[in-house]
C-alpha atoms as a PDB file:
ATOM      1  CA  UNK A   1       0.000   0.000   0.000  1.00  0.00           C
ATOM      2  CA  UNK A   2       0.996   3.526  -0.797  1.00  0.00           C
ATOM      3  CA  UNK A   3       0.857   4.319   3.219  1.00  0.00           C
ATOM      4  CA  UNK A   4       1.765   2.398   5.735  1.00  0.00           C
ATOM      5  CA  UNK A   5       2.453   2.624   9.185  1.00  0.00           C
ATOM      6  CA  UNK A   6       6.584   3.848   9.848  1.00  0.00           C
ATOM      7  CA  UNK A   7       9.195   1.688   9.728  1.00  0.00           C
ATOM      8  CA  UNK A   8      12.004   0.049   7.604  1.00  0.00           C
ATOM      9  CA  UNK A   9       9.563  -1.147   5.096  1.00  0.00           C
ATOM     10  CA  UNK A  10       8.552   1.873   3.529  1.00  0.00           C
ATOM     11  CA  UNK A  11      11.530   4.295   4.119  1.00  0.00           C
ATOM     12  CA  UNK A  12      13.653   4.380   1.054  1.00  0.00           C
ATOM     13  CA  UNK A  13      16.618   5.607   3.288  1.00  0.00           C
ATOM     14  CA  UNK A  14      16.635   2.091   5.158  1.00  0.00           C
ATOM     15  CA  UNK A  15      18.873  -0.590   5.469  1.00  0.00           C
ATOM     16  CA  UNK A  16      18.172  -4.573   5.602  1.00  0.00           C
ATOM     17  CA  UNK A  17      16.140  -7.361   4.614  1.00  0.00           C
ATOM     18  CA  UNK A  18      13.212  -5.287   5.252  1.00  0.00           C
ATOM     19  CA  UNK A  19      13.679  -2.815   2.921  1.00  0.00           C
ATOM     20  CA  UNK A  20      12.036  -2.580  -0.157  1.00  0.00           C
ATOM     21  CA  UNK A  21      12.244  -0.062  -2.985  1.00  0.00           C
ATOM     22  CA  UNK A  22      10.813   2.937  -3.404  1.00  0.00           C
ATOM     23  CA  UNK A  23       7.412   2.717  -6.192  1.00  0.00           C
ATOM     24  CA  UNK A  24       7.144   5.003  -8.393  1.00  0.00           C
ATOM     25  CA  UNK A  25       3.613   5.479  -9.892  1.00  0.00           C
ATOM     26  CA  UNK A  26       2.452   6.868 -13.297  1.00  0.00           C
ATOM     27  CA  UNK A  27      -0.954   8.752 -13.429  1.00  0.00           C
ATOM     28  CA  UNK A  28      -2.454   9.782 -16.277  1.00  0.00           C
ATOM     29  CA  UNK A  29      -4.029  13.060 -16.713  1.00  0.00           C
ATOM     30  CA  UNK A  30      -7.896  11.618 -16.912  1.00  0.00           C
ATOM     31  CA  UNK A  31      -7.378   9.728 -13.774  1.00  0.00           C
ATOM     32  CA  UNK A  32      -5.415  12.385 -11.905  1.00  0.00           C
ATOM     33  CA  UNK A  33      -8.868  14.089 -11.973  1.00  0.00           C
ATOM     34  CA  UNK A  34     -10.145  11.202  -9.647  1.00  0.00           C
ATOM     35  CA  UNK A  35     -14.093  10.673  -9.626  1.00  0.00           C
ATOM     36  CA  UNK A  36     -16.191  11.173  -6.823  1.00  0.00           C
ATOM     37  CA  UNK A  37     -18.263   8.264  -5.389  1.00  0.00           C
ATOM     38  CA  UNK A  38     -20.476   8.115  -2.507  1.00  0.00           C
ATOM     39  CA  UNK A  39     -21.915   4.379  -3.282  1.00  0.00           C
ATOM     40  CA  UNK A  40     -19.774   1.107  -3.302  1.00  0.00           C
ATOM     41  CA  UNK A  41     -21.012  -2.001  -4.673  1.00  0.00           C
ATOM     42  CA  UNK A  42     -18.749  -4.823  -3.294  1.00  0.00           C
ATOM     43  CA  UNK A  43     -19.368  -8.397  -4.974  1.00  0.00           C
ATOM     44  CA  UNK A  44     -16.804 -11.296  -4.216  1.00  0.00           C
ATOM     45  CA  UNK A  45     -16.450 -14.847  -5.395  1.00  0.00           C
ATOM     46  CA  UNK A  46     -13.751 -17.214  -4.367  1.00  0.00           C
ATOM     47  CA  UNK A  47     -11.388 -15.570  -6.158  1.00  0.00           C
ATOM     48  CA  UNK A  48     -11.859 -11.468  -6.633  1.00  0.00           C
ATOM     49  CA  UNK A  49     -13.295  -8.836  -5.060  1.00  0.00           C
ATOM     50  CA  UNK A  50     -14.887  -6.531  -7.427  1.00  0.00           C
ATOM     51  CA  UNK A  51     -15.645  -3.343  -6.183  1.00  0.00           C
ATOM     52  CA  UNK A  52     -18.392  -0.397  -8.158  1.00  0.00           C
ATOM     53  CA  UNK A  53     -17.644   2.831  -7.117  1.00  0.00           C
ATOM     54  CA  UNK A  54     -20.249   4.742  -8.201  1.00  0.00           C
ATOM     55  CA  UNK A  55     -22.261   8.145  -7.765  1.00  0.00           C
ATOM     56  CA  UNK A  56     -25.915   8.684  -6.550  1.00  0.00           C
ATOM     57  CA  UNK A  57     -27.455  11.763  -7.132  1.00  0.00           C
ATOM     58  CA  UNK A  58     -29.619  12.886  -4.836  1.00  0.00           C
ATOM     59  CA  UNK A  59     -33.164  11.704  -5.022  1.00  0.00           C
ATOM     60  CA  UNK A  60     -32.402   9.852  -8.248  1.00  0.00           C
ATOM     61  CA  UNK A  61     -33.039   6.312  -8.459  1.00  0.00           C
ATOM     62  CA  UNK A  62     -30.152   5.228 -10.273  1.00  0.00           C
ATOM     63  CA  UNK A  63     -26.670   5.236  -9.759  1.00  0.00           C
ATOM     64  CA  UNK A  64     -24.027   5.436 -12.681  1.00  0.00           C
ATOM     65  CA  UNK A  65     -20.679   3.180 -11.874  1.00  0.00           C
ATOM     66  CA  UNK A  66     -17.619   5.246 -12.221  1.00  0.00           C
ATOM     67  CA  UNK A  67     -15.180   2.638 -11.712  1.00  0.00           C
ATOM     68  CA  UNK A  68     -14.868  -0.731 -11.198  1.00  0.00           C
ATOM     69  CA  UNK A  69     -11.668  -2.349  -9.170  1.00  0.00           C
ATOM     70  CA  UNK A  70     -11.189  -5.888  -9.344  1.00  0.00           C
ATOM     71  CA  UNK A  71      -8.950  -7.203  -6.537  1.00  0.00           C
ATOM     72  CA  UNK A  72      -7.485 -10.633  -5.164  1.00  0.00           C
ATOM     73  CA  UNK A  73      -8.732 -11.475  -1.591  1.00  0.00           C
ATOM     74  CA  UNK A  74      -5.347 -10.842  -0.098  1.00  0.00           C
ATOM     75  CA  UNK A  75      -4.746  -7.511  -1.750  1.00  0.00           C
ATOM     76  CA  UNK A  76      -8.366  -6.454  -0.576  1.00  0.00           C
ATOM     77  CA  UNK A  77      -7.642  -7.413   2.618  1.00  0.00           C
ATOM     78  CA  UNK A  78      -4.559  -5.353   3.076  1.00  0.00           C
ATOM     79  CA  UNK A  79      -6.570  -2.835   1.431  1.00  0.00           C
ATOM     80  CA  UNK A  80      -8.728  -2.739   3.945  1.00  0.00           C
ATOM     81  CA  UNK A  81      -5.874  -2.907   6.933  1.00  0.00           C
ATOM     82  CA  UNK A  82      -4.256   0.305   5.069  1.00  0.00           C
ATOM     83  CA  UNK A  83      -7.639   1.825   5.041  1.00  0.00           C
ATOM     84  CA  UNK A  84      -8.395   1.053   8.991  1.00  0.00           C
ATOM     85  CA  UNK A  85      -5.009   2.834   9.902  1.00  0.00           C
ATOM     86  CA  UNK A  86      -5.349   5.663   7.747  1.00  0.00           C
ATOM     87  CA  UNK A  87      -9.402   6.292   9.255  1.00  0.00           C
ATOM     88  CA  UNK A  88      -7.454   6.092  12.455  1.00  0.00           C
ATOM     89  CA  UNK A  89      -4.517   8.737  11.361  1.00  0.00           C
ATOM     90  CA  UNK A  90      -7.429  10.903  10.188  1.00  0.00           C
ATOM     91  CA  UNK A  91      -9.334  10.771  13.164  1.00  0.00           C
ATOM     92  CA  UNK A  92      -6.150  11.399  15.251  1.00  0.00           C
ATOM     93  CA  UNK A  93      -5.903  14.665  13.680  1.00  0.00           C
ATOM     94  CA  UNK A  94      -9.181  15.746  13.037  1.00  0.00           C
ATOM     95  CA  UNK A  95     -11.411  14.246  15.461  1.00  0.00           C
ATOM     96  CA  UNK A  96     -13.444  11.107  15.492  1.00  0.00           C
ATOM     97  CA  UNK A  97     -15.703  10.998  12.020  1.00  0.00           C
ATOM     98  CA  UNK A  98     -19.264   9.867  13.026  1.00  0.00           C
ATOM     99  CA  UNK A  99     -21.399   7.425  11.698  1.00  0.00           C
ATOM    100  CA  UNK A 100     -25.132   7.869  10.823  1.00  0.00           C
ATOM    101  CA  UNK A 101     -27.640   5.807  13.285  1.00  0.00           C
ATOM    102  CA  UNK A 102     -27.830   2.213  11.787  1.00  0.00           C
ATOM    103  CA  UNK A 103     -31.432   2.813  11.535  1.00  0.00           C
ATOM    104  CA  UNK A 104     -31.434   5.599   8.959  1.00  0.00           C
ATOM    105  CA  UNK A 105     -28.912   5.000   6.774  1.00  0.00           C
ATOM    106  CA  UNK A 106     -29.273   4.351   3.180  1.00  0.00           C
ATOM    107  CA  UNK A 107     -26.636   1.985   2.755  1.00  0.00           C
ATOM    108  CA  UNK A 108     -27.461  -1.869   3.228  1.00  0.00           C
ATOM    109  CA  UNK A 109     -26.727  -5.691   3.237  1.00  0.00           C
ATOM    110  CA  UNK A 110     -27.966  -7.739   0.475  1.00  0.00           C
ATOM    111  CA  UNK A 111     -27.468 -11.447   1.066  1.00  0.00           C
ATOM    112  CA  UNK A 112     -29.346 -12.725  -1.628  1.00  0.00           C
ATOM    113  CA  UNK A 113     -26.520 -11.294  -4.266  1.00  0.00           C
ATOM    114  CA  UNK A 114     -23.992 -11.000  -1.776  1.00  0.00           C
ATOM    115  CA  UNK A 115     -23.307  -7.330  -2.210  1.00  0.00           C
ATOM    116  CA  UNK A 116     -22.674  -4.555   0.465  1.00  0.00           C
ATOM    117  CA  UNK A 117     -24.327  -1.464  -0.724  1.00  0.00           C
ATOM    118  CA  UNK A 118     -22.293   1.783   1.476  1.00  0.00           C
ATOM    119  CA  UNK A 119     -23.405   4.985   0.847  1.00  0.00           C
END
């Protein structure tokens, strides 16, 4: 991941078995603009996560995709370890984000497709 917590594994100045090289990443200009997305389909089989970012205008019943991430289990679930110490970097600094009640949130569970709607 991009950022991780401190340490010999991603300082480029380090020394050791740990160390790994520094990544260097090529964005093009289109996605450099980044998209905005405040809905995330998540579908998985045995094999891949596929993620739908997508956007949901308000009171509009349907949602365009904006991009769609296909990952391995194991990179998804680092993804999601990078994301859990980031949210808690964040909230370090900026104070704790809060959650809407359960109750009235948008965003839900469906089993039947096996898809996690978060909005």
């Amino acid at each position: 991941m991009a950022d991780h917590p401190k340490g010999t594994h991603g300082d480029p100045t380090a020394t050791g078995p740990a160390t790994t090289p520094q990544l260097q990443i090529d964005v093009d200009d289109a996605t450099a603009q980044g998209s905005y997305s405040n809905l995330v389909l998540i579908n998985h089989n045995e094999n891949e996560f596929v993620l739908d970012f997508a956007y949901l205008q308000p009171s509009a019943p349907r949602a365009r995709v904006r991009a769609r991430i296909i990952s391995s289990p194991r990179h998804t679930k680092r993804l999601l370890r990078a994301l859990e110490h980031n949210l808690k970097r964040y909230e370090e600094r900026f104070g704790k984000i809060e959650e809407p009640d359960p109750a009235t949130r948008r965003g839900h569970a469906d089993r039947r497709h096996d898809q996690l709607m978060i909005s």
